[in-house]
N, C-alpha and C. Protein backbone atom coordinates (compact mmCIF):
# COMPACT_ATOMS: atom_id res chain seq x y z
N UNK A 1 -101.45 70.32 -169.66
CA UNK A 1 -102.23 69.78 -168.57
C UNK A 1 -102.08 70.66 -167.33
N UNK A 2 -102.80 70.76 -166.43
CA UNK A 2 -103.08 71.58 -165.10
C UNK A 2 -102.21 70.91 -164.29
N UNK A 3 -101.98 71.49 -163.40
CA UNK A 3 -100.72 70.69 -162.11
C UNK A 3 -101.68 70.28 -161.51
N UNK A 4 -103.01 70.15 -161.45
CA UNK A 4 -103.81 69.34 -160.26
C UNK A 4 -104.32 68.15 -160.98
N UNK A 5 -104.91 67.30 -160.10
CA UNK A 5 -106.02 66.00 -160.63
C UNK A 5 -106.78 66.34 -159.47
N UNK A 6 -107.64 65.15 -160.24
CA UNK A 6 -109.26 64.84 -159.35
C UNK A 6 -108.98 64.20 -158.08
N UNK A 7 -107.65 63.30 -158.27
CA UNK A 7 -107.73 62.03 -157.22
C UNK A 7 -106.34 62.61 -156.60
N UNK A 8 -106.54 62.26 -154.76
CA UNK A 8 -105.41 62.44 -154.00
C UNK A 8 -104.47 61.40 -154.36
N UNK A 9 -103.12 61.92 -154.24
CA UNK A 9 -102.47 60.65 -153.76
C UNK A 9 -102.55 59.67 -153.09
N UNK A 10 -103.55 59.51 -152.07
CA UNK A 10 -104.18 58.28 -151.31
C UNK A 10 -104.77 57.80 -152.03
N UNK A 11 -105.48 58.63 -152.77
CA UNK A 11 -106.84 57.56 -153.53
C UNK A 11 -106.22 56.80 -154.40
N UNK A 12 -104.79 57.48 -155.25
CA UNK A 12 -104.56 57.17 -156.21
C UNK A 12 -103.72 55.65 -156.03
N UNK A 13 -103.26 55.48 -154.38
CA UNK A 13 -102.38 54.25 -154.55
C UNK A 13 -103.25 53.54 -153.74
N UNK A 14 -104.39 53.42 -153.42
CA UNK A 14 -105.26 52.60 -152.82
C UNK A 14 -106.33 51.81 -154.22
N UNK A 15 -106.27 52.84 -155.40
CA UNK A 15 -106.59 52.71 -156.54
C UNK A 15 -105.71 51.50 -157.38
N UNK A 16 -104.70 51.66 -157.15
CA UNK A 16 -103.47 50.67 -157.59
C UNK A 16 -103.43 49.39 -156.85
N UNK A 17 -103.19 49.88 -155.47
CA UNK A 17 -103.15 48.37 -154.32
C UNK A 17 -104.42 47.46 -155.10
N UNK A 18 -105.43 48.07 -154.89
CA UNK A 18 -106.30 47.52 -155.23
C UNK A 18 -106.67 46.70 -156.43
N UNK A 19 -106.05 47.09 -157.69
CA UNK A 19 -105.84 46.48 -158.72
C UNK A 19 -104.68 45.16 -158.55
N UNK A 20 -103.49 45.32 -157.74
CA UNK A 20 -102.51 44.80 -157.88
C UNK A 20 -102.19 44.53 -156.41
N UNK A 21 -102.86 43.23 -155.48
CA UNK A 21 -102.73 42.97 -154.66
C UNK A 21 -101.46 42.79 -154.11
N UNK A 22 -100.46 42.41 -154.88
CA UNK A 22 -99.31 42.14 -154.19
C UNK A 22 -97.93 43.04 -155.48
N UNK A 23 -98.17 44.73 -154.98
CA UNK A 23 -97.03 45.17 -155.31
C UNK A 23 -96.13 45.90 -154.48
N UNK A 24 -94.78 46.33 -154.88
CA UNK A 24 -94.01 47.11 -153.96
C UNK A 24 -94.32 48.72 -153.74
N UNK A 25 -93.67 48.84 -152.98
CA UNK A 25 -93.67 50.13 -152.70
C UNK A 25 -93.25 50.81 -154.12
N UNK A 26 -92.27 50.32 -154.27
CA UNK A 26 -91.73 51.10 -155.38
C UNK A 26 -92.16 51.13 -156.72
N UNK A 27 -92.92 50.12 -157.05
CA UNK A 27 -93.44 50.04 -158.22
C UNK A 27 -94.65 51.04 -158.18
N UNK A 28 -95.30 51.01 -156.88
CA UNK A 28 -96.48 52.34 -156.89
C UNK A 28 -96.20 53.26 -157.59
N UNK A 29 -94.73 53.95 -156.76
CA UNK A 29 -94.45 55.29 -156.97
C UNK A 29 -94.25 55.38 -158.43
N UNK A 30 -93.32 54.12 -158.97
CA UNK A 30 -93.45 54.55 -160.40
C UNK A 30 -94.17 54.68 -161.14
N UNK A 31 -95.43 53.88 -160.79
CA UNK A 31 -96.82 53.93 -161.82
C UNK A 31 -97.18 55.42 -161.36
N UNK A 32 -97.07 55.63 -159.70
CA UNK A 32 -97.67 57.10 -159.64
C UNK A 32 -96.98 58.44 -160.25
N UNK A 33 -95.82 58.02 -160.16
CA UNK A 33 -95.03 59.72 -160.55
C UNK A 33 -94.70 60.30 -159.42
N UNK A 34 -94.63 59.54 -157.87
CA UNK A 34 -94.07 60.05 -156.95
C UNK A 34 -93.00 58.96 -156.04
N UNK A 35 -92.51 59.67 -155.04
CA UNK A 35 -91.89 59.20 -153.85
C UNK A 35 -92.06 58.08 -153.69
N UNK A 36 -91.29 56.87 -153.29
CA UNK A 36 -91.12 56.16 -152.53
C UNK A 36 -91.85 56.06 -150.81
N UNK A 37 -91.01 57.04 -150.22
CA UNK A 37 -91.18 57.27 -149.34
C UNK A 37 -92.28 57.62 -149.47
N UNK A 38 -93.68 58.58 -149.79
CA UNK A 38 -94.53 58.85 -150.07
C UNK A 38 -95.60 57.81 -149.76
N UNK A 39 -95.43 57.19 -150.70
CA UNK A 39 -96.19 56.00 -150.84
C UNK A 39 -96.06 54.78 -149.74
N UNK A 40 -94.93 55.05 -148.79
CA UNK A 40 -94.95 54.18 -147.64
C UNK A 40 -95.78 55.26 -146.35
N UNK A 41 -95.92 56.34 -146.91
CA UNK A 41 -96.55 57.11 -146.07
C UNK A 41 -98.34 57.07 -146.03
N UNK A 42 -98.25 57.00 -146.93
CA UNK A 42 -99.16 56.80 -147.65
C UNK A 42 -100.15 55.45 -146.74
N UNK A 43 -99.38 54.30 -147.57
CA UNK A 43 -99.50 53.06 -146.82
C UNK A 43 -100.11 52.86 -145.38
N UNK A 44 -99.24 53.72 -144.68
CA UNK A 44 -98.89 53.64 -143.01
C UNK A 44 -100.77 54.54 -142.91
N UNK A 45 -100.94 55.55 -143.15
CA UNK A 45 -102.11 56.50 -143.27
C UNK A 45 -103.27 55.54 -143.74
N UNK A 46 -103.29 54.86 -144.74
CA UNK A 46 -104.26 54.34 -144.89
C UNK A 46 -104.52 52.82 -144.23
N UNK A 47 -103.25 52.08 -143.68
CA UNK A 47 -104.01 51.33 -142.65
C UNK A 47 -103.87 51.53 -141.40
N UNK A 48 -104.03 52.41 -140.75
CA UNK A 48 -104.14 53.52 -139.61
C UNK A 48 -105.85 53.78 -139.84
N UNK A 49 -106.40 54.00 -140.87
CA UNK A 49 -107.51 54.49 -140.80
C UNK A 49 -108.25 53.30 -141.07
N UNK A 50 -107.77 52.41 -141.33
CA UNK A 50 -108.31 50.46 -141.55
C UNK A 50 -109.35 50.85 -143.13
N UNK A 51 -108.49 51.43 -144.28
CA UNK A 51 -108.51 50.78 -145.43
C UNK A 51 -108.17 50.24 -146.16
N UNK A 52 -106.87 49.74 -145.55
CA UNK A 52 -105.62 48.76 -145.99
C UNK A 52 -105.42 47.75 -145.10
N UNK A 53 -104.89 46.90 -145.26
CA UNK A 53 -104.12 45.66 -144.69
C UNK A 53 -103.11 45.09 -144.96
N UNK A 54 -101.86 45.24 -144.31
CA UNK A 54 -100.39 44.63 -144.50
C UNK A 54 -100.51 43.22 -144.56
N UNK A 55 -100.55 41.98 -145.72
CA UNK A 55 -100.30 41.13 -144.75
C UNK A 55 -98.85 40.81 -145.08
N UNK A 56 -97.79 40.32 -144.30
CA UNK A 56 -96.45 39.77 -144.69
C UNK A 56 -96.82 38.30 -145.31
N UNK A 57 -96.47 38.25 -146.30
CA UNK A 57 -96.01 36.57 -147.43
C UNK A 57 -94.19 36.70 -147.64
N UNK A 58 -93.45 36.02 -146.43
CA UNK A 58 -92.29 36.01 -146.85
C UNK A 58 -91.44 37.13 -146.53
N UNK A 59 -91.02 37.59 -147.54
CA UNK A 59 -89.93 39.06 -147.90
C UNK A 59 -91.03 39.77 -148.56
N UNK A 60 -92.36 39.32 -148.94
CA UNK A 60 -93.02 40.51 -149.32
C UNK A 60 -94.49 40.31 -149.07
N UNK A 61 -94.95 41.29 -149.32
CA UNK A 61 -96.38 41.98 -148.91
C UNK A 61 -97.94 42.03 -149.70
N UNK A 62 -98.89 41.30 -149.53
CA UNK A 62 -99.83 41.30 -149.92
C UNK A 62 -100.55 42.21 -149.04
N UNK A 63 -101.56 42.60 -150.26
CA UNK A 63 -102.72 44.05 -149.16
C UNK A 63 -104.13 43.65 -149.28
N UNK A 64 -104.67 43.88 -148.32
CA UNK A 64 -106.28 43.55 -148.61
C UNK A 64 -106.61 44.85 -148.50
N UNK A 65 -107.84 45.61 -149.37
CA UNK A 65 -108.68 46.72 -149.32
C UNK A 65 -109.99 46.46 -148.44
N UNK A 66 -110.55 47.31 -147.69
CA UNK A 66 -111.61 47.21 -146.99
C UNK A 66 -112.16 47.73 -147.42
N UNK A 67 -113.38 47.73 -148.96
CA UNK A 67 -113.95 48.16 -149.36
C UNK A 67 -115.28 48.55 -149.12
N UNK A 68 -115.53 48.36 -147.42
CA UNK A 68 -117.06 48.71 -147.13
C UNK A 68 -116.91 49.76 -145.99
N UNK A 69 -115.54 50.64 -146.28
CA UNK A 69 -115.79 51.81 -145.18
C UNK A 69 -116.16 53.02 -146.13
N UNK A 70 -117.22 53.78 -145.16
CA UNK A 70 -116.84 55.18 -146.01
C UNK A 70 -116.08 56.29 -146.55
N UNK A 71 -116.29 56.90 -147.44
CA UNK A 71 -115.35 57.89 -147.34
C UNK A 71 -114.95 58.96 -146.22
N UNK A 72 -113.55 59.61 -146.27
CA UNK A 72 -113.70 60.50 -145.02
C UNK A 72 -114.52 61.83 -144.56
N UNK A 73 -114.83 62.59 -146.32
CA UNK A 73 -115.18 63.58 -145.89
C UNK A 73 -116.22 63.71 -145.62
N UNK A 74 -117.05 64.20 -144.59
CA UNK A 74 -118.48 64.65 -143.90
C UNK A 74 -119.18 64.21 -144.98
N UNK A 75 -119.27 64.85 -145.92
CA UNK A 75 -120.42 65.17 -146.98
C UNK A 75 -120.26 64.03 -148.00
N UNK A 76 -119.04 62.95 -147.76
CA UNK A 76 -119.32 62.19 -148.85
C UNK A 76 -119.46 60.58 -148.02
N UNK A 77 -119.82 60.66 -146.48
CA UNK A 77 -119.74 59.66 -145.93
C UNK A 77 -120.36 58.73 -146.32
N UNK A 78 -121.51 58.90 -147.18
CA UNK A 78 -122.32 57.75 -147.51
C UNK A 78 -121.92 57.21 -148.74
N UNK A 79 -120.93 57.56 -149.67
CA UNK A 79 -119.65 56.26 -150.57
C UNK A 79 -118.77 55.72 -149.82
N UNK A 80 -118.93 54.27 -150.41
CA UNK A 80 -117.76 53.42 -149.91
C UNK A 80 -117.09 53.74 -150.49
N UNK A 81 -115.47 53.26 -149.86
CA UNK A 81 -114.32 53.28 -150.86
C UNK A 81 -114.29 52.26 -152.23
N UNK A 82 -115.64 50.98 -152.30
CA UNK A 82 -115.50 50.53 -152.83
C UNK A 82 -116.24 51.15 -154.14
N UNK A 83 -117.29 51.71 -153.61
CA UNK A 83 -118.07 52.28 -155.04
C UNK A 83 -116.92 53.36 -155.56
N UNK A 84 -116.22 53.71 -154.70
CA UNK A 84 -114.64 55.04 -155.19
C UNK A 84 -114.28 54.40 -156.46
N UNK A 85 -113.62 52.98 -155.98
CA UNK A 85 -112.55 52.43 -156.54
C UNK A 85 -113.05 51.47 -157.82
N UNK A 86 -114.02 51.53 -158.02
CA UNK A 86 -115.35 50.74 -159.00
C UNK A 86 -114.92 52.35 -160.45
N UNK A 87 -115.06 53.29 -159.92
CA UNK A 87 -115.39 54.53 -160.50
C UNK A 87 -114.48 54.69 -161.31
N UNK A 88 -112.99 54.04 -160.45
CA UNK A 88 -111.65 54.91 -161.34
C UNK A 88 -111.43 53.92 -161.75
N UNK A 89 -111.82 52.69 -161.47
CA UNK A 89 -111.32 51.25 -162.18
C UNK A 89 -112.09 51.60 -163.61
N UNK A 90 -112.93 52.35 -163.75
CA UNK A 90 -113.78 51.91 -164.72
C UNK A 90 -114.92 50.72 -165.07
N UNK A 91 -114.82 50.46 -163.54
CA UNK A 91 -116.31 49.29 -163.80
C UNK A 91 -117.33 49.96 -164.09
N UNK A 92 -117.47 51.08 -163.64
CA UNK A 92 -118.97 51.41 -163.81
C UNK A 92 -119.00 51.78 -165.98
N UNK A 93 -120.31 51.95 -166.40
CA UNK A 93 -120.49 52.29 -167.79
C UNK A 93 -120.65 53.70 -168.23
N UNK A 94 -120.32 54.26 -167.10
CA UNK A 94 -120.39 55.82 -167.52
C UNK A 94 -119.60 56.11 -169.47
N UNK A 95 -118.71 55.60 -169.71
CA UNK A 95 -118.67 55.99 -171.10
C UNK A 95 -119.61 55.75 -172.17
N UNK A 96 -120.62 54.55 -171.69
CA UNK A 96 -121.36 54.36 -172.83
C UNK A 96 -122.22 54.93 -172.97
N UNK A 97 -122.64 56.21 -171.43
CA UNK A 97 -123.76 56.78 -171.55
C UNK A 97 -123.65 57.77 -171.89
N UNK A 98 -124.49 58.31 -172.82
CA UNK A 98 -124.39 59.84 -173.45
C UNK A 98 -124.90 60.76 -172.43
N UNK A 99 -123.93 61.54 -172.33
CA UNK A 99 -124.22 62.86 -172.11
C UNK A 99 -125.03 63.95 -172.66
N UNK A 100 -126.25 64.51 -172.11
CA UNK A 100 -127.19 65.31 -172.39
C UNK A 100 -126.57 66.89 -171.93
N UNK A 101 -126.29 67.96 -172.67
CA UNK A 101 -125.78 69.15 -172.51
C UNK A 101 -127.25 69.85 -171.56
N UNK A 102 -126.89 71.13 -170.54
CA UNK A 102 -127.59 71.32 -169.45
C UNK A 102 -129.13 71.91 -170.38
N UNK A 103 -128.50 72.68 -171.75
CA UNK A 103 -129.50 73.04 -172.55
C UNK A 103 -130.75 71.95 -173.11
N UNK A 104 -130.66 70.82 -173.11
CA UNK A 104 -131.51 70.13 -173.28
C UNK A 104 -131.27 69.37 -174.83
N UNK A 105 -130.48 69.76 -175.41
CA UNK A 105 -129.97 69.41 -176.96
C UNK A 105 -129.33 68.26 -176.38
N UNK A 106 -129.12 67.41 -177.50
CA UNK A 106 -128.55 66.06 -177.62
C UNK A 106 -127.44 66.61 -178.11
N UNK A 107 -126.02 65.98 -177.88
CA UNK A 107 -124.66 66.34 -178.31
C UNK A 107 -124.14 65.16 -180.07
C-alpha cells in the first residue's frame, strides 16, 4: 500500500465522530492509526471552524456534526461536509454502478 490516502486526518475523524456520536478520544485514534493527542487536535480545529460540537454528558462527551457547512477548499466550496461524509459512509450507490472505461467498452 502507498503511505498516502484520499482522506485527511480531519476528514477521517469527523468521518468517525460522525458515525459514533459519543466516542473517546482515544478510541478514534485507535480506529485511526494515530495519536491521541492528534485527534484532540484535531477536535479543537474542527470546532474552531464550527463543524463539530462538544457537548459535555457527565465525565463524557457527545458531538454533534454540522453537516450543512461547506467544504474548505475554494474549489470545492459548493460540497457540504454532509454530502463528504454520505460518500465515505457509503450511503451513496456508487458500487452498484458500473463503471464505463474512458474507451467506450463495457468492462
Amino acid at each position: 500500500m502507498p503511505p498516502w490516502t484520499f482522506v485527511t486526518n480531519h476528514g477521517a475523524v469527523l468521518s468517525v465522530i460522525a458515525q459514533h456520536e459519543q466516542i473517546t478520544a482515544r478510541e478514534i485514534a485507535s480506529h485511526l492509526g494515530i495519536t491521541e493527542r492528534s485527534v484532540l487536535r484535531i477536535i479543537a480545529d474542527l470546532e474552531a471552524a464550527g463543524y463539530l460540537q462538544r457537548i459535555r454528558e457527565g465525565r463524557s462527551n457527545r458531538y454533534a456534526v454540522n453537516h450543512n457547512l461547506p467544504l474548505r477548499r475554494p474549489e470545492t466550496r459548493d460540497i457540504m461536509v454532509g454530502d463528504l461524509l454520505n460518500a465515505l459512509q457509503g450511503k451513496y450507490a456508487s458500487k452498484d454502478r458500473v463503471q464505463e472505461p474512458a474507451n467506450g467498452t463495457t468492462a
